[in-house]
C-alpha atoms as a PDB file:
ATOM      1  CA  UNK A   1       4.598  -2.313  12.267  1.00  0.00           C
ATOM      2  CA  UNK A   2       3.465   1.305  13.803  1.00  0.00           C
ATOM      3  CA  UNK A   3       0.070   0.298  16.167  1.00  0.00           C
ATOM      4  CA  UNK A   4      -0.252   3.796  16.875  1.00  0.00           C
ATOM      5  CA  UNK A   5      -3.020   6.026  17.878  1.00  0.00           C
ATOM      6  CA  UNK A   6      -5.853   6.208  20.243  1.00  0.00           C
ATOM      7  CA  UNK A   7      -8.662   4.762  17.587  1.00  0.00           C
ATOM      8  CA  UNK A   8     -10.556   7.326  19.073  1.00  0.00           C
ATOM      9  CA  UNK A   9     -12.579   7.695  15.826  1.00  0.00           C
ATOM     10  CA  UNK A  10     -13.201   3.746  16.832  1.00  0.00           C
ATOM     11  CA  UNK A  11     -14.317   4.060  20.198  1.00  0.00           C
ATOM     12  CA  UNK A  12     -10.654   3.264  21.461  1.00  0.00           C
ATOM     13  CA  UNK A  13     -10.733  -0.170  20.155  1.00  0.00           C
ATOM     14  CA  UNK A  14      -7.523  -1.191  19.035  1.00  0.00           C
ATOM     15  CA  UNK A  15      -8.017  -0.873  15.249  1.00  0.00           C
ATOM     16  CA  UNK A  16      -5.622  -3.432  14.369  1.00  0.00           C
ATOM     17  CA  UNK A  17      -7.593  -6.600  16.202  1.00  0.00           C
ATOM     18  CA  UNK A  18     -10.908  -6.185  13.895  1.00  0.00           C
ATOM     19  CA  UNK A  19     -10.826  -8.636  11.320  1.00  0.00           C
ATOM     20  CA  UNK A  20     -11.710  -8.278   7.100  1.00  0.00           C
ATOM     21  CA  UNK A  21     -12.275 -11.296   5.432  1.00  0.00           C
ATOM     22  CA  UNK A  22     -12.488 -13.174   9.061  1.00  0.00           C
ATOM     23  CA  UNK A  23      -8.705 -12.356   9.769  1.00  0.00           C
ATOM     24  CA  UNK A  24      -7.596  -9.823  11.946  1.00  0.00           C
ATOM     25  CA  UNK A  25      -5.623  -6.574  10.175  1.00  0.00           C
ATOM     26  CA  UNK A  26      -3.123  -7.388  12.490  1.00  0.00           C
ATOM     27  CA  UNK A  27      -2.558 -10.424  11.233  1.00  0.00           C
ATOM     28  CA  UNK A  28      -2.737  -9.383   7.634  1.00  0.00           C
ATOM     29  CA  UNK A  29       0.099  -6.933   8.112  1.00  0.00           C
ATOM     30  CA  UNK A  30       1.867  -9.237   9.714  1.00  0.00           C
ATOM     31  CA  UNK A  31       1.731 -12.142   6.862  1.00  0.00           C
ATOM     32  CA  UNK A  32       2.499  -9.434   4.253  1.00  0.00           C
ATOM     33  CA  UNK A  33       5.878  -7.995   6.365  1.00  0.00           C
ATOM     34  CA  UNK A  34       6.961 -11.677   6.896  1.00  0.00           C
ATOM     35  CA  UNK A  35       6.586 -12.483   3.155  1.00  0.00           C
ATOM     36  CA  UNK A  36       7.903  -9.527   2.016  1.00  0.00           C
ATOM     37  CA  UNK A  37      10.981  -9.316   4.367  1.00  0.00           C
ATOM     38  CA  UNK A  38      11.750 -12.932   6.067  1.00  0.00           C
ATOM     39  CA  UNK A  39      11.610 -11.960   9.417  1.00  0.00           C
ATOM     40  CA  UNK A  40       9.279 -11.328  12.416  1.00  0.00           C
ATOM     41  CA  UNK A  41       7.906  -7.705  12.236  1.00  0.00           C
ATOM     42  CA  UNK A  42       8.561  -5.868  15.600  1.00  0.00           C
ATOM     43  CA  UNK A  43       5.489  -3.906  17.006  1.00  0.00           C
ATOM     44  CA  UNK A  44       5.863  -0.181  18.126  1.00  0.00           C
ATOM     45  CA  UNK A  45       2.801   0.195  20.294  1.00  0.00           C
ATOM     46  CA  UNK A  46       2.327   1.898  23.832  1.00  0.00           C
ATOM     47  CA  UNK A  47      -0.838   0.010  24.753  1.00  0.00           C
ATOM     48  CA  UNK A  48      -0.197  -1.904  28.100  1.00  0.00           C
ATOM     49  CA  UNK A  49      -1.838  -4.584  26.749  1.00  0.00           C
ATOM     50  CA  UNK A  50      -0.130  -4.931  23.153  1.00  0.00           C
ATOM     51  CA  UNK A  51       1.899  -7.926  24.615  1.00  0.00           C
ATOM     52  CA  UNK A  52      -0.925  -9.998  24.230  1.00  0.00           C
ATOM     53  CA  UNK A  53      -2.047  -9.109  20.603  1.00  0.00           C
ATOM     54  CA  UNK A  54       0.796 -11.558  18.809  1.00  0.00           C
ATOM     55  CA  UNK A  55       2.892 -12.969  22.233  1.00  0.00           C
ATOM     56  CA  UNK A  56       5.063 -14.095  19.610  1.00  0.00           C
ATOM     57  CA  UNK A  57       6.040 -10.689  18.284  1.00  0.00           C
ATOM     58  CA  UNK A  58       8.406  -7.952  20.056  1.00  0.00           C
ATOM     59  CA  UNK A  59       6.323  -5.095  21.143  1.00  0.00           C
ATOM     60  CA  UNK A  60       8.481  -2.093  21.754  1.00  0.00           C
ATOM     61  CA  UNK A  61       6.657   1.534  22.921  1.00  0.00           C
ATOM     62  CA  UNK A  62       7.420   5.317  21.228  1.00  0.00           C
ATOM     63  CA  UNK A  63      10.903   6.562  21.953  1.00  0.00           C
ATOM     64  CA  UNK A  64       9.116   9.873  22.117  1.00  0.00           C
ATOM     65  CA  UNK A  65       5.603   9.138  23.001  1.00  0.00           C
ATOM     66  CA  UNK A  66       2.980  11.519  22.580  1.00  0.00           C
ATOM     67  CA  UNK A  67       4.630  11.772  18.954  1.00  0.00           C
ATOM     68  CA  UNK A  68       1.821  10.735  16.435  1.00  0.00           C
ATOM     69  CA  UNK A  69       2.312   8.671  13.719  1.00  0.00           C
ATOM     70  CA  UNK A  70       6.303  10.458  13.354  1.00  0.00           C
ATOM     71  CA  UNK A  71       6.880   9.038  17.130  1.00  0.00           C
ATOM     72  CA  UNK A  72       6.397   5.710  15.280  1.00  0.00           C
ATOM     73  CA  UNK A  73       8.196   6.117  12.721  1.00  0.00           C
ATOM     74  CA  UNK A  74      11.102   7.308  14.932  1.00  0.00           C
ATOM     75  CA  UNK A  75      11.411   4.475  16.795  1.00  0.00           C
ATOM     76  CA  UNK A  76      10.876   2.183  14.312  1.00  0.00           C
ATOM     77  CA  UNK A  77      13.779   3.689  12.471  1.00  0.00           C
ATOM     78  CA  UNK A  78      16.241   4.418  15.860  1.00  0.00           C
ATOM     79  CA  UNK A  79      15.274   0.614  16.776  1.00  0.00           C
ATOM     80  CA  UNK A  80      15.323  -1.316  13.331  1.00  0.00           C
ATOM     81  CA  UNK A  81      17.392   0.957  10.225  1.00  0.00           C
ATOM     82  CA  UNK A  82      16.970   0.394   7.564  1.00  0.00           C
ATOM     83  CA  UNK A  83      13.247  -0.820   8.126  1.00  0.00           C
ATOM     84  CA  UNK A  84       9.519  -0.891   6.805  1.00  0.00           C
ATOM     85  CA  UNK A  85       6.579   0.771   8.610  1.00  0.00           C
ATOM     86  CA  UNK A  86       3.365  -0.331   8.299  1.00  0.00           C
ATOM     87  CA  UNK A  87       0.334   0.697   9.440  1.00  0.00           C
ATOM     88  CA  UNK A  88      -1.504  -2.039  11.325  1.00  0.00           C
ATOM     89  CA  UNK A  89      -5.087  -0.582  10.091  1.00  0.00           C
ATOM     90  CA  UNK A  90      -3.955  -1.385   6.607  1.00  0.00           C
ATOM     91  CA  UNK A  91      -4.996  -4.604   5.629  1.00  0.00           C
ATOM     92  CA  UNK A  92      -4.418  -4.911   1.632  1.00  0.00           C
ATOM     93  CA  UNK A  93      -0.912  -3.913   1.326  1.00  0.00           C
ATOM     94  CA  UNK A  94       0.857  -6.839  -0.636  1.00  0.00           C
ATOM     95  CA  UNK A  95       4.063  -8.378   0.288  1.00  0.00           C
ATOM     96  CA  UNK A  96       5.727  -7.528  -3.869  1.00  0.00           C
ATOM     97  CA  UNK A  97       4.982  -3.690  -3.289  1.00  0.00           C
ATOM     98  CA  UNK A  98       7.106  -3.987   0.242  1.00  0.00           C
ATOM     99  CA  UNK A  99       9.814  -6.154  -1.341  1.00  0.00           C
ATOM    100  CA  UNK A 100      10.010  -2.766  -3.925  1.00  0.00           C
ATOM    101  CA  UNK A 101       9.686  -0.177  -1.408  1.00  0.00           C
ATOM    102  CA  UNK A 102      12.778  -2.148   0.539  1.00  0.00           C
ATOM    103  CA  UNK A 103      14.684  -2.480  -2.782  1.00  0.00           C
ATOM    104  CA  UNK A 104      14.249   1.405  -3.821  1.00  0.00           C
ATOM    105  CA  UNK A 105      15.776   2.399  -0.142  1.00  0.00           C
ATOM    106  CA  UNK A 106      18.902   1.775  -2.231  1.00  0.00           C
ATOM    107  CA  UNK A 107      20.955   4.839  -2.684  1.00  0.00           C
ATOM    108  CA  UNK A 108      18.050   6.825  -0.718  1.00  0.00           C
ATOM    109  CA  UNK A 109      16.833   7.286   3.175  1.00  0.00           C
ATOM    110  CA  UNK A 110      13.306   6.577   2.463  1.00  0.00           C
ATOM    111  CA  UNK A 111      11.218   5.356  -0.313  1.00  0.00           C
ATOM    112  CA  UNK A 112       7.583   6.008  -0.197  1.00  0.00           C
ATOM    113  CA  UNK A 113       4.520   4.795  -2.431  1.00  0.00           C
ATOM    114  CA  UNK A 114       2.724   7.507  -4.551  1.00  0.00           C
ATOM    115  CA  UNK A 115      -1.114   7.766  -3.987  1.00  0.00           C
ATOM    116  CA  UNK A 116      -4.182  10.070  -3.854  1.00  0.00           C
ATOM    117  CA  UNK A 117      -3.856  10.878  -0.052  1.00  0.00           C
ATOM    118  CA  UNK A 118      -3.656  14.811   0.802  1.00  0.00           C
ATOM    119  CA  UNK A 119       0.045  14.310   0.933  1.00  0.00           C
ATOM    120  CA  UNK A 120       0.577  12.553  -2.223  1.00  0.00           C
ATOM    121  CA  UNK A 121       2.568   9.759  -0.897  1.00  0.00           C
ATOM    122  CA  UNK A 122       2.307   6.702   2.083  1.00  0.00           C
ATOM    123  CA  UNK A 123       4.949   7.585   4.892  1.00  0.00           C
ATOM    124  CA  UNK A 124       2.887   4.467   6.793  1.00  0.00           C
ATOM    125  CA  UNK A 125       3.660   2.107   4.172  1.00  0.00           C
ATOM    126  CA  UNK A 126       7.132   2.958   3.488  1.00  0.00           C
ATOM    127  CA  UNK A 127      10.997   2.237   3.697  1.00  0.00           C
ATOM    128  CA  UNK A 128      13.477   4.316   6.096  1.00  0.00           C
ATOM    129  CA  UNK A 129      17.279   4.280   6.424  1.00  0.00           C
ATOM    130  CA  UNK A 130      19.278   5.506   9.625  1.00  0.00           C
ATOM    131  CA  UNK A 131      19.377   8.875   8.179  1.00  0.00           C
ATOM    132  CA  UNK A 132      15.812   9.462   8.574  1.00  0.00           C
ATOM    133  CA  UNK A 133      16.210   9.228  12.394  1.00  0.00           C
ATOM    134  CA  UNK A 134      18.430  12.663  13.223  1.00  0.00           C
ATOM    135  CA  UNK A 135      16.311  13.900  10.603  1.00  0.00           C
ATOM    136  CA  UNK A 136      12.924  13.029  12.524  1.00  0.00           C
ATOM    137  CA  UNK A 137      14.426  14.677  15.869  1.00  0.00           C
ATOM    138  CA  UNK A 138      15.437  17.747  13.920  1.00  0.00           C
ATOM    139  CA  UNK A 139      11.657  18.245  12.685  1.00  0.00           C
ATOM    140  CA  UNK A 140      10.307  17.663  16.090  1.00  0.00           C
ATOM    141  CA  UNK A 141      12.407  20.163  17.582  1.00  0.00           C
ATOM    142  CA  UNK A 142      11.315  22.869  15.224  1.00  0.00           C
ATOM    143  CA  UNK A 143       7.791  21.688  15.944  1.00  0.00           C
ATOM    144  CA  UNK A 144       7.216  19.932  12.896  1.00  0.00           C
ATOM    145  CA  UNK A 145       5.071  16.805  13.529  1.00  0.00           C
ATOM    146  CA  UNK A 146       3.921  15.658  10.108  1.00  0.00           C
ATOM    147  CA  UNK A 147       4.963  12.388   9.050  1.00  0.00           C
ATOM    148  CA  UNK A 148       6.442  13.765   6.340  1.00  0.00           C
ATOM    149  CA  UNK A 149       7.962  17.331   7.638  1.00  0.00           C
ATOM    150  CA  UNK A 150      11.183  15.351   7.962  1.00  0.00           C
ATOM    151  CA  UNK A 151      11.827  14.655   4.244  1.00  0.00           C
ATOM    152  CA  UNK A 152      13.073  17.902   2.826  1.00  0.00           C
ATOM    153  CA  UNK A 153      16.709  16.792   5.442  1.00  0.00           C
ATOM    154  CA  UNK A 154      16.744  13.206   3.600  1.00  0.00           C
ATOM    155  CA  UNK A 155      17.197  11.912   0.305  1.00  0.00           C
ATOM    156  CA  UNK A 156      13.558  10.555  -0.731  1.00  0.00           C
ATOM    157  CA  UNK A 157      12.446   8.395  -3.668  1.00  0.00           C
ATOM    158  CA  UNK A 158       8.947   7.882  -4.459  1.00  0.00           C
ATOM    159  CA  UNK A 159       7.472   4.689  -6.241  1.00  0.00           C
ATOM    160  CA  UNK A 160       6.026   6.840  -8.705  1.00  0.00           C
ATOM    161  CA  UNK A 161       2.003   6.148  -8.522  1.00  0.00           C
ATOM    162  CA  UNK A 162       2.126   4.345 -12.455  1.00  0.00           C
ATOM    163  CA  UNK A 163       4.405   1.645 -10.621  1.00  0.00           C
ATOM    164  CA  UNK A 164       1.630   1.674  -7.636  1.00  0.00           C
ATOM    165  CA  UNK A 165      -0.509   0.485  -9.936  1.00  0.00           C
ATOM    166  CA  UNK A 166       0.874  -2.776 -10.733  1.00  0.00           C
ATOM    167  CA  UNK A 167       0.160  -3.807  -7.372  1.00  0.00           C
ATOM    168  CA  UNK A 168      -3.212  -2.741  -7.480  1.00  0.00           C
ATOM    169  CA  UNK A 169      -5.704   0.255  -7.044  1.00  0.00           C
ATOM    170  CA  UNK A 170      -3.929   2.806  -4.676  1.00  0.00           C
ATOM    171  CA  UNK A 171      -7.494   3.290  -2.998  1.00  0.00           C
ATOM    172  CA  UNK A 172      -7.464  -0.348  -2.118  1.00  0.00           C
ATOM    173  CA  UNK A 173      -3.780  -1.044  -1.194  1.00  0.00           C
ATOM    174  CA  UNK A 174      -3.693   2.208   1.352  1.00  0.00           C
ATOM    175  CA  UNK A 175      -7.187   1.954   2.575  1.00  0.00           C
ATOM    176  CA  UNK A 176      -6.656   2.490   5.967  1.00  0.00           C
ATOM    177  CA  UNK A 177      -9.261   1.723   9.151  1.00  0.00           C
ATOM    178  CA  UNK A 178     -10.674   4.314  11.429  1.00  0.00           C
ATOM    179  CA  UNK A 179     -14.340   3.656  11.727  1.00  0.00           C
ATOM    180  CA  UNK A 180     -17.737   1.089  11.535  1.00  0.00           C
ATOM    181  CA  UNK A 181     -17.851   2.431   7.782  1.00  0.00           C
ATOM    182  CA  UNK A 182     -14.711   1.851   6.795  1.00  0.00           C
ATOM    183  CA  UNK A 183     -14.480  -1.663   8.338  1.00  0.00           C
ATOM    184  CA  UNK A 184     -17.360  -2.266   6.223  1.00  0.00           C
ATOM    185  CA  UNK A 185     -16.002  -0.848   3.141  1.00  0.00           C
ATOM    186  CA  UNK A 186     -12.913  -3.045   4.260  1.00  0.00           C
ATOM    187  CA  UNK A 187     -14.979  -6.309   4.356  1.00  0.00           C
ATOM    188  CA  UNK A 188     -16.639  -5.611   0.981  1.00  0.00           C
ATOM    189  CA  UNK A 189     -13.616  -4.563  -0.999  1.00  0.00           C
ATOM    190  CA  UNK A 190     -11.594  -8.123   0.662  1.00  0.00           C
ATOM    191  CA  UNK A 191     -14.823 -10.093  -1.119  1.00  0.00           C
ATOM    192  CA  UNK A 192     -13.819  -7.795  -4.357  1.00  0.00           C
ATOM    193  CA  UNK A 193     -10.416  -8.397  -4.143  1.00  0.00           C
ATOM    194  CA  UNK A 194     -11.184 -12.752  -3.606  1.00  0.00           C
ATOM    195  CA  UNK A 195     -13.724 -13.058  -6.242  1.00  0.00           C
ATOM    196  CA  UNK A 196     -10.767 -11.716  -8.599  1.00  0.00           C
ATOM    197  CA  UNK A 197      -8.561 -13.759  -8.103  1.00  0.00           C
END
């Protein structure tokens, strides 16, 4: 789980201790990487004080801090290969759409979810072999820091955003936290998602 960022578009509150539906994103994510995978998520996070979010979770910091989202990513991957990263502001992403993620990384180095974002897929809600680490290092020494500059040195399948679907509106399942609005958004699509089921 990538607990990245400053939340400075949140005041510097950690993003990933607000609750939606009166549970904590955190603690979202981490029911949905449990279910999905069997085991205890580890949390990449350089807050001195991201210890005492889950005690019972690992809490390792940025191999390359000062790295973004890809500094994440990159330790996640150096750390954990063949892994999932998930963004802890992402509360609706459902444990069946990681289990398919993890089962397209076969015969590829990552495997990313299609949506409507600017870069047309979810590198924060995605699948990574060993590959993608070299590869990662290689784009930061060029300069490239997008969390997706490293893909044209791997081989990368995307759950193709018709097979999103099944799992649910792409909007919903990638809606990611960053400020009062969207928390609210966040509360009032969790009473959407409840009343339909």
């Amino acid at each position: 789980m990538i607990a990245g960022g400053a939340a400075s578009r949140y005041g510097g509150s950690p993003k990933g201790l607000f609750e939606v539906g009166g549970r904590r994103i955190l603690d979202r994510v981490v029911e949905s990487l449990e279910r999905a995978t069997g085991t205890e998520p580890t949390v990449i996070a350089n807050a001195p004080d991201a210890g005492s979010w889950r005690p019972d979770l690992r809490v390792v910091p940025d191999v390359l801090p000062g790295q973004g989202a890809l500094g994440g990513l990159l330790t996640a991957i150096e750390l954990l290969a063949p892994v999932v990263c998930l963004a802890w502001d992402m509360p609706f992403v459902p444990a069946d759409l990681i289990r398919t993620l993890v089962a397209r990384l076969e015969g590829a180095d990552a495997a990313l979810p299609e949506s409507d974002s600017r870069r047309g897929v979810e590198p924060l809600c995605a699948a990574y072999g060993s590959a993608c680490g070299p590869a990662i290092r290689a784009a930061l020494r060029r300069g490239d820091a997008r969390a997706v500059g490293f893909h044209r040195d791997v081989r990368v399948v995307r759950l193709q955003r018709e097979d999103v679907l099944q799992y649910g509106d792409p909007d919903v399942l990638f809606f990611n936290i960053n400020t009062a609005d969207d928390l609210a958004r966040a509360e009032s699509l969790c009473r959407s998602l409840d009343s339909s089921r």
